[in-house]
PDB file of N, CA and C in Angstrom:
ATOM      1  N   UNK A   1     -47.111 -37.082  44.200  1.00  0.00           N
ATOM      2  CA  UNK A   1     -48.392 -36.400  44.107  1.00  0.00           C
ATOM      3  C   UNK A   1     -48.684 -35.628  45.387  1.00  0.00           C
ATOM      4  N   UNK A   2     -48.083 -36.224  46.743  1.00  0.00           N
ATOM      5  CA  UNK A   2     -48.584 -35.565  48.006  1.00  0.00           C
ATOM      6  C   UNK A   2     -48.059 -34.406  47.651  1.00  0.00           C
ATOM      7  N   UNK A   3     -46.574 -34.144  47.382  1.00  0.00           N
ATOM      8  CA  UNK A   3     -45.796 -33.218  47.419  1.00  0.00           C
ATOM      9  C   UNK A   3     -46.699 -31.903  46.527  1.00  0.00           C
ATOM     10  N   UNK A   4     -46.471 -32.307  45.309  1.00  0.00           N
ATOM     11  CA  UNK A   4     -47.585 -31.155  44.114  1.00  0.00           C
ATOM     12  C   UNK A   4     -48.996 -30.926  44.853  1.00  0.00           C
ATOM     13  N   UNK A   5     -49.628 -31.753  45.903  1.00  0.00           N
ATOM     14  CA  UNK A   5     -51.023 -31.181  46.369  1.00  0.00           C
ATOM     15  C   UNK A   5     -50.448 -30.385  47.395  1.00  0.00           C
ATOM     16  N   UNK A   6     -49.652 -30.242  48.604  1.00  0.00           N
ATOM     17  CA  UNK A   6     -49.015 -29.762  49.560  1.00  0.00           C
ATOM     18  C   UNK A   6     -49.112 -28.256  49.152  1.00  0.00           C
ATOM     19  N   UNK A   7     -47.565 -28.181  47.688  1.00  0.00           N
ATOM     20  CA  UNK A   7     -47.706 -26.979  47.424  1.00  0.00           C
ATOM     21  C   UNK A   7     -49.034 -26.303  47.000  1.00  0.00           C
ATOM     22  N   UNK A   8     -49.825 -26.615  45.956  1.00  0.00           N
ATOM     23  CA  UNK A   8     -50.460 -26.266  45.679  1.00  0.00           C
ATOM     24  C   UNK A   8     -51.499 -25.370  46.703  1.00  0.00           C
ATOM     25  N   UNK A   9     -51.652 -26.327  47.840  1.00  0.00           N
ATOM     26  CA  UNK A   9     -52.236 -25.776  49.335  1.00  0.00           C
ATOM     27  C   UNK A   9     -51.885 -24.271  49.529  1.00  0.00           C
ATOM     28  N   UNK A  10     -50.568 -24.399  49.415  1.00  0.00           N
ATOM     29  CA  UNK A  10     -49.414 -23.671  50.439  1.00  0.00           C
ATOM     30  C   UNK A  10     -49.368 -22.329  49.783  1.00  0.00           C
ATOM     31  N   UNK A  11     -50.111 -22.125  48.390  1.00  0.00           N
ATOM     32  CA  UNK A  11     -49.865 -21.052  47.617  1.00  0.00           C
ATOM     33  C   UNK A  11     -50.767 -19.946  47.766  1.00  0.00           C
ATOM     34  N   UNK A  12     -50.247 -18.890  48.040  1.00  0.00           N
ATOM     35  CA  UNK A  12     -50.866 -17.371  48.774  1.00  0.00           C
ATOM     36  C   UNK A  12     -51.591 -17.164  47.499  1.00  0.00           C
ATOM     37  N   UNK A  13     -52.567 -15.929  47.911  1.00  0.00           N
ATOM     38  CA  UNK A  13     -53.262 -15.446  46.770  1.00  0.00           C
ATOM     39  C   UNK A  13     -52.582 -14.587  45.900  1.00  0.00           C
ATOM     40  N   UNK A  14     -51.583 -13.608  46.568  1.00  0.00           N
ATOM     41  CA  UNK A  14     -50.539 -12.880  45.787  1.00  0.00           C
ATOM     42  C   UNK A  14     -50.166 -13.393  44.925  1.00  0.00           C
ATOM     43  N   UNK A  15     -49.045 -14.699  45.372  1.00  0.00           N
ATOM     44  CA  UNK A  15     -48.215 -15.974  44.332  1.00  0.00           C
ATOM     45  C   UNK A  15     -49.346 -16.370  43.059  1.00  0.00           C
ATOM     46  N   UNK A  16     -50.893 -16.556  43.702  1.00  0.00           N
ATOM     47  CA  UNK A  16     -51.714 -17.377  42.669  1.00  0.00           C
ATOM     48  C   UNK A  16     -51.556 -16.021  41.346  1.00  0.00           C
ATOM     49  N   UNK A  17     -52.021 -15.108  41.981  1.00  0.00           N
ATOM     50  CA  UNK A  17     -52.124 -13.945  41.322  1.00  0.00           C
ATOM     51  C   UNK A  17     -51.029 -13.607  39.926  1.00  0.00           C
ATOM     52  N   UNK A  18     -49.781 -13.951  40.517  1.00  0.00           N
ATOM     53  CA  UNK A  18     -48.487 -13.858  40.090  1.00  0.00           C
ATOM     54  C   UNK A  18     -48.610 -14.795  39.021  1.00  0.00           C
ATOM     55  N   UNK A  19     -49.087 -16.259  39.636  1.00  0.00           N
ATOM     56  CA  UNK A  19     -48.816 -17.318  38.646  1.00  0.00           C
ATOM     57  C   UNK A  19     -49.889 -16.912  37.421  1.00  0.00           C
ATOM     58  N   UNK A  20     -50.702 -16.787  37.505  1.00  0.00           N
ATOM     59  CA  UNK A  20     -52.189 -16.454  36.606  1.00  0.00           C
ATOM     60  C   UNK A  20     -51.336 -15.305  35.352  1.00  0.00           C
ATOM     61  N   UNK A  21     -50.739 -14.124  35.902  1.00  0.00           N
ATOM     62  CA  UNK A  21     -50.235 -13.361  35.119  1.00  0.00           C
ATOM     63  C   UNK A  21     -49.232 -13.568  34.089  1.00  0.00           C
ATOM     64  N   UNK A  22     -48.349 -14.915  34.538  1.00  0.00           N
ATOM     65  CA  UNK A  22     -47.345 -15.258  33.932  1.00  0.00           C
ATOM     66  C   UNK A  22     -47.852 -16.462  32.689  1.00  0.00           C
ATOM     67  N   UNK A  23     -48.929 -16.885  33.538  1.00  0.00           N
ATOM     68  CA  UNK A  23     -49.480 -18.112  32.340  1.00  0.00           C
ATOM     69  C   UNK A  23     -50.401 -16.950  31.177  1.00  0.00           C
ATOM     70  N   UNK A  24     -50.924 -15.711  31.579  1.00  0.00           N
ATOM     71  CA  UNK A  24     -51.686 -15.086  30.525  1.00  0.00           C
ATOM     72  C   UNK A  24     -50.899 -14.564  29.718  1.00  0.00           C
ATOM     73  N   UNK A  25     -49.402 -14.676  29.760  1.00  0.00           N
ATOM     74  CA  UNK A  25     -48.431 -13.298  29.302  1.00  0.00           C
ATOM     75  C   UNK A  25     -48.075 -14.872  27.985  1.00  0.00           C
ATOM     76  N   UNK A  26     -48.499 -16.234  28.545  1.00  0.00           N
ATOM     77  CA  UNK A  26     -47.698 -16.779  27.728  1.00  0.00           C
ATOM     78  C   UNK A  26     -48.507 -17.682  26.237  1.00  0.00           C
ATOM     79  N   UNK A  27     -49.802 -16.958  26.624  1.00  0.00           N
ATOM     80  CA  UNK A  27     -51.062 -17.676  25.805  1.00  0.00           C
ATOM     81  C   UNK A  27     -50.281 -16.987  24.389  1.00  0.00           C
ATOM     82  N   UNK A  28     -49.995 -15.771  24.076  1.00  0.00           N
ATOM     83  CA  UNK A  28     -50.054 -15.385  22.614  1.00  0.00           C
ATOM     84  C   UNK A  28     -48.723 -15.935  21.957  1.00  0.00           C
ATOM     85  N   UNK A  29     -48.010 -16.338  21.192  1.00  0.00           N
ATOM     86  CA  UNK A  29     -47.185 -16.835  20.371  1.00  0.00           C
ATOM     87  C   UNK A  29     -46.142 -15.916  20.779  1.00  0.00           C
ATOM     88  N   UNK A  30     -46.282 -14.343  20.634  1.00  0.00           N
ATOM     89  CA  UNK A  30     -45.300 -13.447  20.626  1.00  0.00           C
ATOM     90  C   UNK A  30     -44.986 -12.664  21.737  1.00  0.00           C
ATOM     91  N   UNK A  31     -45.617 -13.239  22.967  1.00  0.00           N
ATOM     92  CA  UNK A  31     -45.423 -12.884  24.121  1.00  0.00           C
ATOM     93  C   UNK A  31     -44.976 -14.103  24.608  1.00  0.00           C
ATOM     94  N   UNK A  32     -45.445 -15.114  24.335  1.00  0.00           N
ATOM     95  CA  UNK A  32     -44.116 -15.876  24.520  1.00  0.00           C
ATOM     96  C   UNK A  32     -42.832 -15.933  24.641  1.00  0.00           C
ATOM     97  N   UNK A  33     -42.757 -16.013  23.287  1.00  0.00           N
ATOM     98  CA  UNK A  33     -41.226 -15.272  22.654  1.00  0.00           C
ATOM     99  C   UNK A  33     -40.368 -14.364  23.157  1.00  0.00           C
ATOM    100  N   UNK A  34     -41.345 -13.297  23.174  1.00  0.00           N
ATOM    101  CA  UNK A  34     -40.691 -12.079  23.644  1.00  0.00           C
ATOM    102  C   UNK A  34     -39.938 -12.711  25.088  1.00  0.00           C
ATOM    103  N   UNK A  35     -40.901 -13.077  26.315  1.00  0.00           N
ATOM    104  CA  UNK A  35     -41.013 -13.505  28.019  1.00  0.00           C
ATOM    105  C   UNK A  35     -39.160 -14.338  27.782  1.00  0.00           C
ATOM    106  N   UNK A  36     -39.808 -15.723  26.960  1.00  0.00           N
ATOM    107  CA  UNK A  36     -38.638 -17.078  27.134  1.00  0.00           C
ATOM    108  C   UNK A  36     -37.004 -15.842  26.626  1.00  0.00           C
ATOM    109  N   UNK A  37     -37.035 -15.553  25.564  1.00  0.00           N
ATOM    110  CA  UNK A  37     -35.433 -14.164  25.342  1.00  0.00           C
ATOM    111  C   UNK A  37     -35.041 -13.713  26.060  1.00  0.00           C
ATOM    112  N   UNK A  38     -36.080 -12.998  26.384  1.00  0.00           N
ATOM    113  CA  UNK A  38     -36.109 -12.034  27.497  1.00  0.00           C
ATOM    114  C   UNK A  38     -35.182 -12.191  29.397  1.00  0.00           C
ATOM    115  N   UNK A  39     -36.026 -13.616  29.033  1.00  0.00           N
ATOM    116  CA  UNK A  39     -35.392 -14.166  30.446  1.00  0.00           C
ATOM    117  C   UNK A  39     -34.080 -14.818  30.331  1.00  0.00           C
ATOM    118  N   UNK A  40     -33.764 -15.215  29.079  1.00  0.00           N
ATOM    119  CA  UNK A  40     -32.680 -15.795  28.351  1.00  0.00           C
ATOM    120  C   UNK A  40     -31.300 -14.554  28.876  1.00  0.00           C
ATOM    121  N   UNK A  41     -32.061 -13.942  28.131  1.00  0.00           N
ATOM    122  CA  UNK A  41     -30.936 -12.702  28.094  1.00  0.00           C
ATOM    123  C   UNK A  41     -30.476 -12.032  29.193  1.00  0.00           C
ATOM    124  N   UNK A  42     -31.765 -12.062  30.390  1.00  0.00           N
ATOM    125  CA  UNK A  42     -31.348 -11.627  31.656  1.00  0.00           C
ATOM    126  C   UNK A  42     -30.217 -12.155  31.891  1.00  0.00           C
ATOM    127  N   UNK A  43     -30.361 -13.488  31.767  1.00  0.00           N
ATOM    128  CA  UNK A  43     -29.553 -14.304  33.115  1.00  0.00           C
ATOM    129  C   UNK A  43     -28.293 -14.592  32.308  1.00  0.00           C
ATOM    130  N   UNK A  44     -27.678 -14.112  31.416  1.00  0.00           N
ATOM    131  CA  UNK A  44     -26.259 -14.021  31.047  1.00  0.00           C
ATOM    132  C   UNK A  44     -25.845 -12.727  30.589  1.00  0.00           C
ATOM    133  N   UNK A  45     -26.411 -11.757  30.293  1.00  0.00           N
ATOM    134  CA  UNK A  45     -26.020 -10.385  30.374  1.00  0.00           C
ATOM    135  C   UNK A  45     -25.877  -9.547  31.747  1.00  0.00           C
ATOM    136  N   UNK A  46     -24.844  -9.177  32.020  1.00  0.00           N
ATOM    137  CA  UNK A  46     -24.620  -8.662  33.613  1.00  0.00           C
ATOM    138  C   UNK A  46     -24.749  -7.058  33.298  1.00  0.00           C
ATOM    139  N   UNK A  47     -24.081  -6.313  32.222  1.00  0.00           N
ATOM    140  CA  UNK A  47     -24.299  -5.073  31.942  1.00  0.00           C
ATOM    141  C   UNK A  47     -25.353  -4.488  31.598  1.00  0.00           C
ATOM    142  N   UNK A  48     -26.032  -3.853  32.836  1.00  0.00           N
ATOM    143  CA  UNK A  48     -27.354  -3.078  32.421  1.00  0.00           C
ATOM    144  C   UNK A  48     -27.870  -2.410  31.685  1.00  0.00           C
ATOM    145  N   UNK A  49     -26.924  -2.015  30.726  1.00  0.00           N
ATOM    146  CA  UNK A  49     -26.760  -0.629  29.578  1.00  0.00           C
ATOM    147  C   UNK A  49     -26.733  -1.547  28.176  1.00  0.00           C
ATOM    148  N   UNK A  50     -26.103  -2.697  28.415  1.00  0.00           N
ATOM    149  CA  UNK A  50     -26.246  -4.119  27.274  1.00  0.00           C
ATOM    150  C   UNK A  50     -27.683  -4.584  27.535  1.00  0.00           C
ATOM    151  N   UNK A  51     -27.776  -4.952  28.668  1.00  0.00           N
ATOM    152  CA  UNK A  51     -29.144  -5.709  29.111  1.00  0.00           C
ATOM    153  C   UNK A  51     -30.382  -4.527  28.429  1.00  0.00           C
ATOM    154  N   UNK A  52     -30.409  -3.399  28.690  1.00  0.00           N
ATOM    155  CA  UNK A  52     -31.685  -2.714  28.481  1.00  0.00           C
ATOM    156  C   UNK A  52     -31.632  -2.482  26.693  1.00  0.00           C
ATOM    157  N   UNK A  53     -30.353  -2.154  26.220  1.00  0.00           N
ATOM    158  CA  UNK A  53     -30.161  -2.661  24.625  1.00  0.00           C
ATOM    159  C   UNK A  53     -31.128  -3.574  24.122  1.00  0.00           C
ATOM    160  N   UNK A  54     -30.956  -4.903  24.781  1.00  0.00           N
ATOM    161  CA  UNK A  54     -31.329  -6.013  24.178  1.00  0.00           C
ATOM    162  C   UNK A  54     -32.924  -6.555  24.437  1.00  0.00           C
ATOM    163  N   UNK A  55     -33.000  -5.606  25.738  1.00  0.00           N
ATOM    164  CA  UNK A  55     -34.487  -6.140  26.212  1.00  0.00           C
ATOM    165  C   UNK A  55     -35.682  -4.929  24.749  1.00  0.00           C
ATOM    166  N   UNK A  56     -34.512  -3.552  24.604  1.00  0.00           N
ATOM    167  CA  UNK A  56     -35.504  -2.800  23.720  1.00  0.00           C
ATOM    168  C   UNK A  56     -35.431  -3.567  22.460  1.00  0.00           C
ATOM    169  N   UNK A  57     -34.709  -4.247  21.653  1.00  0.00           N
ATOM    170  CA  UNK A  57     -34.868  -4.615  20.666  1.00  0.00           C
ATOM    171  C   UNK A  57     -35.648  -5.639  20.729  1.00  0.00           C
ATOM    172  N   UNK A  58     -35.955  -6.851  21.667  1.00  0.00           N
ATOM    173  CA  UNK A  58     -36.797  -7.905  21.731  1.00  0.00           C
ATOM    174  C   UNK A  58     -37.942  -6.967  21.784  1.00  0.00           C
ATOM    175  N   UNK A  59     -38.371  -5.762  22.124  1.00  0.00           N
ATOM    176  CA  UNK A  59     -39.557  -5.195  22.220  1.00  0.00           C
ATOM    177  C   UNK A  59     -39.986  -4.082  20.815  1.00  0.00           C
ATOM    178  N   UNK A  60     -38.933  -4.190  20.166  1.00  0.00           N
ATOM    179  CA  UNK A  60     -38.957  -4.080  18.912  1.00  0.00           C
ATOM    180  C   UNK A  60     -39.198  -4.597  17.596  1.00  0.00           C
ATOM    181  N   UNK A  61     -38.945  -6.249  18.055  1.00  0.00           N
ATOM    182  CA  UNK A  61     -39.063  -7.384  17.319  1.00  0.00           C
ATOM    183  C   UNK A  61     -40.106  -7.498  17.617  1.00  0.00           C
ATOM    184  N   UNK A  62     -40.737  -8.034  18.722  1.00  0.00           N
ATOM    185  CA  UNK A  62     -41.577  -8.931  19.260  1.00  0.00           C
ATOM    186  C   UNK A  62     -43.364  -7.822  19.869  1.00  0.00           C
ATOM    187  N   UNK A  63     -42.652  -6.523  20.059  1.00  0.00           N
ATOM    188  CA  UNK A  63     -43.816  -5.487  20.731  1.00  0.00           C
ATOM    189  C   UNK A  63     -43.965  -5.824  21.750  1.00  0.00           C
ATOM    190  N   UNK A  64     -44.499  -4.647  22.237  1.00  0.00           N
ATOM    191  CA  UNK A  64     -44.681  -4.756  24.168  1.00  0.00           C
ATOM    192  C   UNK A  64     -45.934  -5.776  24.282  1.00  0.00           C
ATOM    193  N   UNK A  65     -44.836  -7.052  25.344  1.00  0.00           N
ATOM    194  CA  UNK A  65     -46.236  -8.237  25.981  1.00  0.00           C
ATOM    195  C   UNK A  65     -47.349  -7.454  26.849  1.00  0.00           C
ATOM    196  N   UNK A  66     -48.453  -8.120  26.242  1.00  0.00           N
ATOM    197  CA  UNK A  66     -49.374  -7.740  27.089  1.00  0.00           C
ATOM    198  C   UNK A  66     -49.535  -8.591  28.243  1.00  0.00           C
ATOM    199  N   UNK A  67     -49.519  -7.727  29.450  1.00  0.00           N
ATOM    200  CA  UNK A  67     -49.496  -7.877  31.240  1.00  0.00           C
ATOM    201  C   UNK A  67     -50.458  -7.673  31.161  1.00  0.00           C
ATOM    202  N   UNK A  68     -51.729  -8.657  31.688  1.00  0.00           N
ATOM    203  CA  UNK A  68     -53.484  -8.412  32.206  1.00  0.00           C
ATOM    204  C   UNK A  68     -52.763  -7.772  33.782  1.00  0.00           C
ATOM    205  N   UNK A  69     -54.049  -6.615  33.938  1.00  0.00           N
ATOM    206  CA  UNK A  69     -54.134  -5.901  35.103  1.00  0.00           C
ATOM    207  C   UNK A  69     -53.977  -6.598  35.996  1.00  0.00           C
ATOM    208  N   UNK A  70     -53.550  -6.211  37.495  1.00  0.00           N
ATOM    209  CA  UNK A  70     -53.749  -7.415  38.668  1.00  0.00           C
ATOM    210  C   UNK A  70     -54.661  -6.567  39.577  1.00  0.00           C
ATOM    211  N   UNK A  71     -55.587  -7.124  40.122  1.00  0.00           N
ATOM    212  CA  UNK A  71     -56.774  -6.852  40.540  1.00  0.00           C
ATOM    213  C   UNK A  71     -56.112  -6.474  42.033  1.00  0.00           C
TER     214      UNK A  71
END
Protein backbone atom coordinates (compact mmCIF):
# COMPACT_ATOMS: atom_id res chain seq x y z
CA UNK A 1 0.00 0.00 0.00
CA UNK A 2 3.01 2.46 0.90
CA UNK A 3 4.31 1.76 -2.48
CA UNK A 4 0.67 2.59 -4.58
CA UNK A 5 0.38 5.88 -2.14
CA UNK A 6 4.18 6.92 -2.98
CA UNK A 7 3.37 6.71 -6.63
CA UNK A 8 0.34 8.10 -6.61
CA UNK A 9 2.18 11.28 -4.80
CA UNK A 10 4.84 11.21 -7.36
CA UNK A 11 2.41 11.72 -10.33
CA UNK A 12 2.85 15.11 -12.40
CA UNK A 13 -0.13 16.87 -13.62
CA UNK A 14 0.82 16.15 -17.30
CA UNK A 15 0.97 12.11 -16.42
CA UNK A 16 -2.52 12.78 -14.33
CA UNK A 17 -3.73 14.44 -17.42
CA UNK A 18 -2.50 11.54 -19.62
CA UNK A 19 -3.96 9.02 -17.23
CA UNK A 20 -7.60 10.77 -17.17
CA UNK A 21 -7.49 10.63 -21.11
CA UNK A 22 -6.75 7.06 -21.36
CA UNK A 23 -9.41 6.01 -18.70
CA UNK A 24 -12.08 8.39 -20.82
CA UNK A 25 -11.03 6.75 -24.20
CA UNK A 26 -11.95 3.46 -22.34
CA UNK A 27 -15.55 4.22 -20.82
CA UNK A 28 -17.40 3.41 -24.33
CA UNK A 29 -17.49 -0.38 -25.33
CA UNK A 30 -16.03 0.52 -28.82
CA UNK A 31 -13.31 2.59 -27.88
CA UNK A 32 -12.30 0.15 -25.92
CA UNK A 33 -12.01 -2.26 -28.43
CA UNK A 34 -10.80 -0.25 -30.87
CA UNK A 35 -7.56 1.18 -27.91
CA UNK A 36 -6.94 -2.90 -26.46
CA UNK A 37 -6.33 -4.11 -30.94
CA UNK A 38 -4.96 -1.39 -31.53
CA UNK A 39 -2.25 -1.73 -29.02
CA UNK A 40 -2.33 -5.45 -29.74
CA UNK A 41 -1.37 -4.88 -33.12
CA UNK A 42 1.25 -2.29 -32.44
CA UNK A 43 3.41 -4.36 -30.55
CA UNK A 44 3.77 -7.32 -33.07
CA UNK A 45 3.50 -5.63 -36.36
CA UNK A 46 6.98 -4.00 -37.15
CA UNK A 47 5.96 -2.86 -40.82
CA UNK A 48 4.56 0.54 -40.85
CA UNK A 49 2.74 0.26 -44.17
CA UNK A 50 1.10 -3.23 -42.48
CA UNK A 51 0.76 -1.42 -39.18
CA UNK A 52 -1.18 1.72 -40.67
CA UNK A 53 -3.33 -1.06 -42.87
CA UNK A 54 -4.50 -2.50 -39.81
CA UNK A 55 -4.80 0.44 -37.50
CA UNK A 56 -7.28 1.91 -40.67
CA UNK A 57 -9.39 -1.02 -40.66
CA UNK A 58 -9.82 -1.21 -36.73
CA UNK A 59 -11.01 2.43 -37.47
CA UNK A 60 -13.24 1.14 -39.90
CA UNK A 61 -14.68 -1.51 -37.80
CA UNK A 62 -14.71 0.13 -34.67
CA UNK A 63 -14.79 4.33 -35.86
CA UNK A 64 -12.55 6.95 -34.74
CA UNK A 65 -12.17 6.75 -30.54
CA UNK A 66 -13.17 9.62 -29.09
CA UNK A 67 -9.95 11.57 -27.34
CA UNK A 68 -11.61 14.31 -24.72
CA UNK A 69 -9.62 17.59 -25.34
CA UNK A 70 -6.60 18.13 -22.94
CA UNK A 71 -6.93 21.32 -21.30
Amino acid sequence: MTLYKTSQESITPAERREQNMYATMVERPSDKKFLVQMLDESSQIRDNRKLAKRIKTLIDEFGVPRVPQQA
